[in-house]
Protein backbone atom coordinates (compact mmCIF):
# COMPACT_ATOMS: atom_id res chain seq x y z
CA UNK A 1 -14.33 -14.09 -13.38
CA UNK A 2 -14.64 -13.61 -9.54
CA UNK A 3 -14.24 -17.61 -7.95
CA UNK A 4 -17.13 -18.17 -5.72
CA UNK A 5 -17.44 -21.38 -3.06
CA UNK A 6 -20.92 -23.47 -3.14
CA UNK A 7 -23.42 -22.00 -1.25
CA UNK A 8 -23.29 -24.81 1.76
CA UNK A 9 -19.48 -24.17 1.97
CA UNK A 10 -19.00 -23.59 6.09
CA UNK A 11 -17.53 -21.80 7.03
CA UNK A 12 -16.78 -19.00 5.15
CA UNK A 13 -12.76 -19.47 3.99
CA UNK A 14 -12.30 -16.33 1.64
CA UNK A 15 -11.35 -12.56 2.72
CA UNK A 16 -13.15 -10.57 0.38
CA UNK A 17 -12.78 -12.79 -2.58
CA UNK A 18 -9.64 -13.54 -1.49
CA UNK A 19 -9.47 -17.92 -0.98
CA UNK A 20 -6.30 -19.58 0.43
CA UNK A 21 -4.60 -21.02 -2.48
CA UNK A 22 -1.66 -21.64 -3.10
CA UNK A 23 -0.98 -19.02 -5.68
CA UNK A 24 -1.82 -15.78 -4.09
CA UNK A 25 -2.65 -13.25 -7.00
CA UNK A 26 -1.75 -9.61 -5.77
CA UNK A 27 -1.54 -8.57 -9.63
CA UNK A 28 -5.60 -9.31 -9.96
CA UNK A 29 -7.91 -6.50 -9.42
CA UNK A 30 -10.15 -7.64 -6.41
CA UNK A 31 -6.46 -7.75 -4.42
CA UNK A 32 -5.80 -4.49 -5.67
CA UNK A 33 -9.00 -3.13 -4.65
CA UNK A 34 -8.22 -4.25 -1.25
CA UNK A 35 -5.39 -2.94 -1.42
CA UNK A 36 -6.21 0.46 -2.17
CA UNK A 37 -8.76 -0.04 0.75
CA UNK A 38 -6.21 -0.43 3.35
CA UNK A 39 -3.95 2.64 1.68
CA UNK A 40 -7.11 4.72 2.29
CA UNK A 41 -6.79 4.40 6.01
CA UNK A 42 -3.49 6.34 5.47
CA UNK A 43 -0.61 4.87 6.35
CA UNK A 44 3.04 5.72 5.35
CA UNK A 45 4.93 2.42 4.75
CA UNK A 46 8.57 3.98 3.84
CA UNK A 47 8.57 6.18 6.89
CA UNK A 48 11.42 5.59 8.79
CA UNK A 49 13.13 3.87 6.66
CA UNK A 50 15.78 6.64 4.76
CA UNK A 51 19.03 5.65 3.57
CA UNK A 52 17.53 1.86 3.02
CA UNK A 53 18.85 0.98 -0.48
CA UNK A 54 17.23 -2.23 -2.56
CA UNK A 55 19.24 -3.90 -5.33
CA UNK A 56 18.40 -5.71 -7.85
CA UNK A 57 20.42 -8.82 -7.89
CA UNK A 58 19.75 -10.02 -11.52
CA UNK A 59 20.94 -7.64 -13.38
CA UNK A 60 23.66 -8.90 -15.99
CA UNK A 61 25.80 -6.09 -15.26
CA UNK A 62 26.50 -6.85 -11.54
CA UNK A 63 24.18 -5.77 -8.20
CA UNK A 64 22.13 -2.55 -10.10
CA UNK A 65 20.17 -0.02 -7.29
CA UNK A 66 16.30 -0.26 -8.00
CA UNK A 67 15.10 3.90 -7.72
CA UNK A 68 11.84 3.51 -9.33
CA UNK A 69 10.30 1.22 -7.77
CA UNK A 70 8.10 2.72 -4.37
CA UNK A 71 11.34 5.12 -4.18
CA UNK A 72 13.83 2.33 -4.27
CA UNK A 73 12.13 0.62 -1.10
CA UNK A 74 10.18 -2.27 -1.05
CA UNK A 75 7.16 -2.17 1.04
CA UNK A 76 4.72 -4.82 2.39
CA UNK A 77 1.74 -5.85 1.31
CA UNK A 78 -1.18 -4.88 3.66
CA UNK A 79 -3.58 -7.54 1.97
CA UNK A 80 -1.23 -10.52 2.80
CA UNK A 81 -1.17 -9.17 6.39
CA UNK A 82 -4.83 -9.50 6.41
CA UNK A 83 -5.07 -12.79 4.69
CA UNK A 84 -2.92 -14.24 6.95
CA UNK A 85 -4.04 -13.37 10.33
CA UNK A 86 -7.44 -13.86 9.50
CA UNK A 87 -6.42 -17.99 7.96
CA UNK A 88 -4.13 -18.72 11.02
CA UNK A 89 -4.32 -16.74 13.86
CA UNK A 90 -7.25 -16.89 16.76
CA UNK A 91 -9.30 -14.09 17.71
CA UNK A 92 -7.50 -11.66 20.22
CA UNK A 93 -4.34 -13.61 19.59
CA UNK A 94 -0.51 -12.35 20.05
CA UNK A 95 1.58 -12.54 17.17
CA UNK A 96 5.51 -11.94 17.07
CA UNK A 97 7.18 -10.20 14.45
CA UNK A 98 10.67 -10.45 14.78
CA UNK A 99 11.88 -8.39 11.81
CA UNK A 100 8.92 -5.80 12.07
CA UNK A 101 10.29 -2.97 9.34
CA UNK A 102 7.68 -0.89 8.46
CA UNK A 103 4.28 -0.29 9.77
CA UNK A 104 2.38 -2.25 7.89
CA UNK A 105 2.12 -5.71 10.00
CA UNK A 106 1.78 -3.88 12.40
CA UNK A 107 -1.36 -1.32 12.27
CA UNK A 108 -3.26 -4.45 10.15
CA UNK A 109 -2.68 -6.93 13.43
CA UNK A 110 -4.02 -3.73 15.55
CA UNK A 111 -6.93 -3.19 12.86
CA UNK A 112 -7.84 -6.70 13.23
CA UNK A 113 -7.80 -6.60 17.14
CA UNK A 114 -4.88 -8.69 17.46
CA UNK A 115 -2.02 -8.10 19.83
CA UNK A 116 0.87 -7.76 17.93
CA UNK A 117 4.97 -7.15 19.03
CA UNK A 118 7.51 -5.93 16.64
CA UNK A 119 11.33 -5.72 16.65
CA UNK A 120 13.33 -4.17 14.78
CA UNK A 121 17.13 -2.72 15.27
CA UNK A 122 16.12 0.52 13.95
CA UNK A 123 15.34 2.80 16.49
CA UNK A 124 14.11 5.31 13.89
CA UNK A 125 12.14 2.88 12.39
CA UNK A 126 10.13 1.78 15.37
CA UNK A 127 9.69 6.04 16.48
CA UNK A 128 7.97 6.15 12.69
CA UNK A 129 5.82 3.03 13.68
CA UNK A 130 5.29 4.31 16.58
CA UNK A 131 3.93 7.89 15.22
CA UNK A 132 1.77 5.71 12.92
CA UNK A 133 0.11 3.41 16.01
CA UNK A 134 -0.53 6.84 17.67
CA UNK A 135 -2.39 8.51 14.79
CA UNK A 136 -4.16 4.91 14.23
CA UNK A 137 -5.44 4.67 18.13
CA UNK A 138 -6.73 8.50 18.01
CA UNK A 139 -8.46 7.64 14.85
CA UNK A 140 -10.02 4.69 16.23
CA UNK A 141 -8.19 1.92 13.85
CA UNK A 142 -6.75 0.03 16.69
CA UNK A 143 -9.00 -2.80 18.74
CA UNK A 144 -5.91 -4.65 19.73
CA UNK A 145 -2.59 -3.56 21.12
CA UNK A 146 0.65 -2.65 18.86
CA UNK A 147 3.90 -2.60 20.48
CA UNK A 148 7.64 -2.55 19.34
CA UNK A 149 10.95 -3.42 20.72
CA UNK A 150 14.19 -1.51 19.11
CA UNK A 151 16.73 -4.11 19.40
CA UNK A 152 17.96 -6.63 17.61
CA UNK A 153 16.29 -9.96 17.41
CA UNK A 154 19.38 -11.92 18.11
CA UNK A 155 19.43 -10.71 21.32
CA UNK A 156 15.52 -9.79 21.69
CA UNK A 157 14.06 -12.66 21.36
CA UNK A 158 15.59 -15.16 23.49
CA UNK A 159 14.92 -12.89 26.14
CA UNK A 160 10.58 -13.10 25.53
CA UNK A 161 8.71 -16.21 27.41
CA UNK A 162 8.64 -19.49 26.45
CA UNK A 163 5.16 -19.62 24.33
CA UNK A 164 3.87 -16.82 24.65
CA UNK A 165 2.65 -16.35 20.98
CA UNK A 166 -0.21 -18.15 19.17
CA UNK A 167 1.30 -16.74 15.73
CA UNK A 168 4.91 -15.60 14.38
CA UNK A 169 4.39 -13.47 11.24
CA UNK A 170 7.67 -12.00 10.08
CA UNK A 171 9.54 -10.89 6.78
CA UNK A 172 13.06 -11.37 7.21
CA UNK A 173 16.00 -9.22 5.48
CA UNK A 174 16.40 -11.40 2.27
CA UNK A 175 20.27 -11.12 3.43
CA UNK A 176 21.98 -7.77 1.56
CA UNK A 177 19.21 -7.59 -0.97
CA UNK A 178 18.01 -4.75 0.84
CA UNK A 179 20.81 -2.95 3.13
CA UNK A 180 19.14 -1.31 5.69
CA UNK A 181 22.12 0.21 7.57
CA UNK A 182 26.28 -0.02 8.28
CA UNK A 183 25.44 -1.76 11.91
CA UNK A 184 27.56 -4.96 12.45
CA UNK A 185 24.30 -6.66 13.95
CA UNK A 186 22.29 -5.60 10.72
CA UNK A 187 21.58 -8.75 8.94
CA UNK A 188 21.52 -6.89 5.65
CA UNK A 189 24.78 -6.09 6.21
CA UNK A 190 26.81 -9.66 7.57
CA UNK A 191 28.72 -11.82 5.10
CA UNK A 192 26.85 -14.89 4.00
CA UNK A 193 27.85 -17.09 6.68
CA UNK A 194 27.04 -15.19 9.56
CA UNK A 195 23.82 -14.44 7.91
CA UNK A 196 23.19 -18.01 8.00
CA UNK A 197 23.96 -18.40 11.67
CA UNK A 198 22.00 -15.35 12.97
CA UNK A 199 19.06 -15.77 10.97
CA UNK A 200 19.06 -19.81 12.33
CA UNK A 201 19.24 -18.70 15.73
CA UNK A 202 16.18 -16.05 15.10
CA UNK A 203 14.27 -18.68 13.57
CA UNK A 204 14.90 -21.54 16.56
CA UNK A 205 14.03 -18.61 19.57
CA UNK A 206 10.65 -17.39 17.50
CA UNK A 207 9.96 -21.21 17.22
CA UNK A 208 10.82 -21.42 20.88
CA UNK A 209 8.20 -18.09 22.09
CA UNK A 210 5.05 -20.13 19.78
CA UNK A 211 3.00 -21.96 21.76
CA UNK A 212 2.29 -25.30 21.02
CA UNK A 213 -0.27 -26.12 18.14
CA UNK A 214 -0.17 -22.99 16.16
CA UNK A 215 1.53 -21.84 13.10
CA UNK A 216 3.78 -19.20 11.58
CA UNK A 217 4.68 -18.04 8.35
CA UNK A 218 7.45 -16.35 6.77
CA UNK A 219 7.39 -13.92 3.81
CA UNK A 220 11.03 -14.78 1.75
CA UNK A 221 12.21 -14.18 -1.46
CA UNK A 222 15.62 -15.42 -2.90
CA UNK A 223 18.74 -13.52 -4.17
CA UNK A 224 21.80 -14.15 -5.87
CA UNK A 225 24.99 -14.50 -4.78
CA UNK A 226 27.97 -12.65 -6.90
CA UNK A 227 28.48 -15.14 -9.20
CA UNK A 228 24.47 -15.24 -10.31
CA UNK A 229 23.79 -18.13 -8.39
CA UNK A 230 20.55 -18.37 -5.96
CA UNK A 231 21.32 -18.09 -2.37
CA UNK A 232 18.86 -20.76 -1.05
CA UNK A 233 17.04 -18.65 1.41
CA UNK A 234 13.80 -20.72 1.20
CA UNK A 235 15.56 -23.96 1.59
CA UNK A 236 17.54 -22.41 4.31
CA UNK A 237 14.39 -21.13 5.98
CA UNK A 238 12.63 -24.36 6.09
CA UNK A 239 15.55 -26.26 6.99
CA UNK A 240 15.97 -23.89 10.04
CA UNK A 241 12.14 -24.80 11.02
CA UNK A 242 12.98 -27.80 11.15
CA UNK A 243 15.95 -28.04 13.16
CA UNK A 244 13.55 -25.65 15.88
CA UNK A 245 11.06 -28.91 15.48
CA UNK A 246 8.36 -27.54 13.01
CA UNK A 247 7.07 -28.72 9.99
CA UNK A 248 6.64 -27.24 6.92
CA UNK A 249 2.59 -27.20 6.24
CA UNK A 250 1.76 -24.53 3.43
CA UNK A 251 3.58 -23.28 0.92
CA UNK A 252 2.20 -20.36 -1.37
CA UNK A 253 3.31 -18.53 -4.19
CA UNK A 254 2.75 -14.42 -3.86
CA UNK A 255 2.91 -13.32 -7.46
CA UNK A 256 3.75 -9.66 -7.55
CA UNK A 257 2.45 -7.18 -10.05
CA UNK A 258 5.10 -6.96 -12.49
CA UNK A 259 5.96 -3.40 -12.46
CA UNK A 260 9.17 -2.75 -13.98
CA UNK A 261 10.05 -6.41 -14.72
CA UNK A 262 9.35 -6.61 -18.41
CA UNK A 263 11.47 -3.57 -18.79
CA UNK A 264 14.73 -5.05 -17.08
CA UNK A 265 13.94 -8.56 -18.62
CA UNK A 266 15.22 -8.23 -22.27
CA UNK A 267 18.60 -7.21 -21.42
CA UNK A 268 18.98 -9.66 -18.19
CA UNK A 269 17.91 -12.53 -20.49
CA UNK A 270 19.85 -12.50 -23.09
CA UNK A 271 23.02 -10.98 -21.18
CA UNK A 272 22.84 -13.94 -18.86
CA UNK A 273 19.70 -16.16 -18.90
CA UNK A 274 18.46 -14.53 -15.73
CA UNK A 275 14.35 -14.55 -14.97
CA UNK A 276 12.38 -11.45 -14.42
CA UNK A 277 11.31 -12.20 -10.70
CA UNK A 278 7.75 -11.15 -9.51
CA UNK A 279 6.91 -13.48 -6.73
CA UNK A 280 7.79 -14.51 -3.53
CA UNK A 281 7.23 -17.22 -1.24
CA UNK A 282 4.75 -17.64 1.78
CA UNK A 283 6.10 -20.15 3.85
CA UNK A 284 3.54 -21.43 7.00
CA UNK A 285 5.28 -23.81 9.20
CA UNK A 286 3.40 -25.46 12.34
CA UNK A 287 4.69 -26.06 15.80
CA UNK A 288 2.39 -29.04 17.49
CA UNK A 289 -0.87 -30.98 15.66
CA UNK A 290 -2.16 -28.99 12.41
CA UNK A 291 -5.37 -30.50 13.55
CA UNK A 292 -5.42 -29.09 17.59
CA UNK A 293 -3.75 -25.61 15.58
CA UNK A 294 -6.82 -25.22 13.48
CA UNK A 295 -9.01 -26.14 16.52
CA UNK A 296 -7.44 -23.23 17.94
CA UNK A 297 -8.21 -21.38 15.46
CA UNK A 298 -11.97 -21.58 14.88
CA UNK A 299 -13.24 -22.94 17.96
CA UNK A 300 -10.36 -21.07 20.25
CA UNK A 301 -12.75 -21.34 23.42
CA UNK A 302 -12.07 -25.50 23.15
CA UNK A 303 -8.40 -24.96 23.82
């Protein structure tokens, strides 16, 4: 049954159905409906992005290639794009994405007339993007402005303005869970350590470009190390917030469609006790007053 709010509920809080919870159901229909919505509008999500390979990291026979699942690629969720601009970010506002991959983020912040900058260190990737913001534009799908920087974001960021964003809206590499090339600066591709020190120093200069009294949220998932163990990325990212001098203020649970996951289960399980994972996490962090941020939000003409 469809949730509804009472009828004197101002304002309205929901995107289609859609309410801010903090389980965010992408496996019920009226997501997937919305979903298919945004797919209409034709764009290509994996362009761009050959030779990326995804592994499945709980596999009881060591780190297993995923090929069946959206041609061995993960892709993002256009819906979650949507929900999430629309619940934190002001009207007309600039968002950062400092791991832009694919289009998606993107052409949704453009849709939505926001003003959005991507980087990414794939200069193939960002010509596909690219392609994809053209066709979008001559189509009349973009109100706001879509740019990207090919570089990496180690060295990208720290070069953009001190807060110049009202939003950061990112999905980071979840470390070599997804390799997306042999470069030494490719976070996919660093050994754990250096992971950890590049993906801090993202995190503190994307803290640093925010502007006061606003919020940001990172997409993460976990992954195992090569003993089975979890990595900690989620800990890791909200530690790293924290150290940059924001707070933690929402944390959601995306659960995923389960696809193949009931298939590679059985085997995991009783091999070695491993859960079928189908979610990730949707981390919002604020930078200021929650209070003045939402202010910002809904009334951005008081600022």
């Amino acid at each position: 049954m469809q949730q509804t709010l009472p009828t004197d509920a101002k304002p309205r809080i929901d995107v289609d159905g859609i309410f801010p919870f903090s389980i965010l159901r992408s496996d019920r229909g009226i997501w997937q409906n919305r979903k298919k919505a945004w797919a209409e509008l034709g764009f290509d999500s994996q362009a761009g992005r050959e030779g990326v390979k995804t592994w499945d990291t709980s596999s009881p026979f060591g780190k297993q290639q995923l090929m069946k699942i959206s041609n061995g690629l993960s892709t993002f969720d256009p819906v979650l794009a949507e929900v999430s601009y629309e619940w934190y970010v002001l009207p007309n506002g600039k968002i950062l994405d400092p791991f832009a991959g694919g289009s998606v983020r993107g052409l949704v912040a453009g849709h939505g007339g926001y003003d959005y900058l991507g980087v990414d260190l794939s200069a193939r990737q960002v010509e596909a993007n690219e392609l994809q913001v053209e066709d979008w534009q001559q189509r009349g799908l973009i109100e706001g402005s879509v740019e990207y920087i090919t570089g990496d974001a180690a060295d990208v960021v720290p070069k953009l303005a001190d807060e110049s964003f009202d939003y950061v809206f990112t999905c980071p590499p979840y470390h070599d869970l997804e390799v997306y090339s042999d470069a030494p600066d490719d976070l996919s591709n660093m050994e754990w350590d250096d992971f950890v020190d590049a993906y801090t120093h993202v995190i503190a200069e994307s803290a640093r470009t925010l502007k006061n009294d606003r919020f940001a949220t990172w997409v993460v998932g976990d992954l195992r190390d090569r003993k089975g163990n979890i990595r900690g990325l989620v800990p890791l990212t909200i530690a790293a917030h924290e150290a940059a001098g924001m707070h933690l203020y929402n944390d959601a649970i995306l659960q995923n469609v389960l696809g193949t996951v009931p298939l590679r289960v059985g085997n995991q399980w009783r091999a070695s006790r491993k859960m079928g994972r189908h979610h990730q996490y949707v981390l919002t962090f604020v930078k200021g007053d929650a209070k003045k941020a939402t202010r910002n939000i809904t009334s951005p003409e008081a600022e």
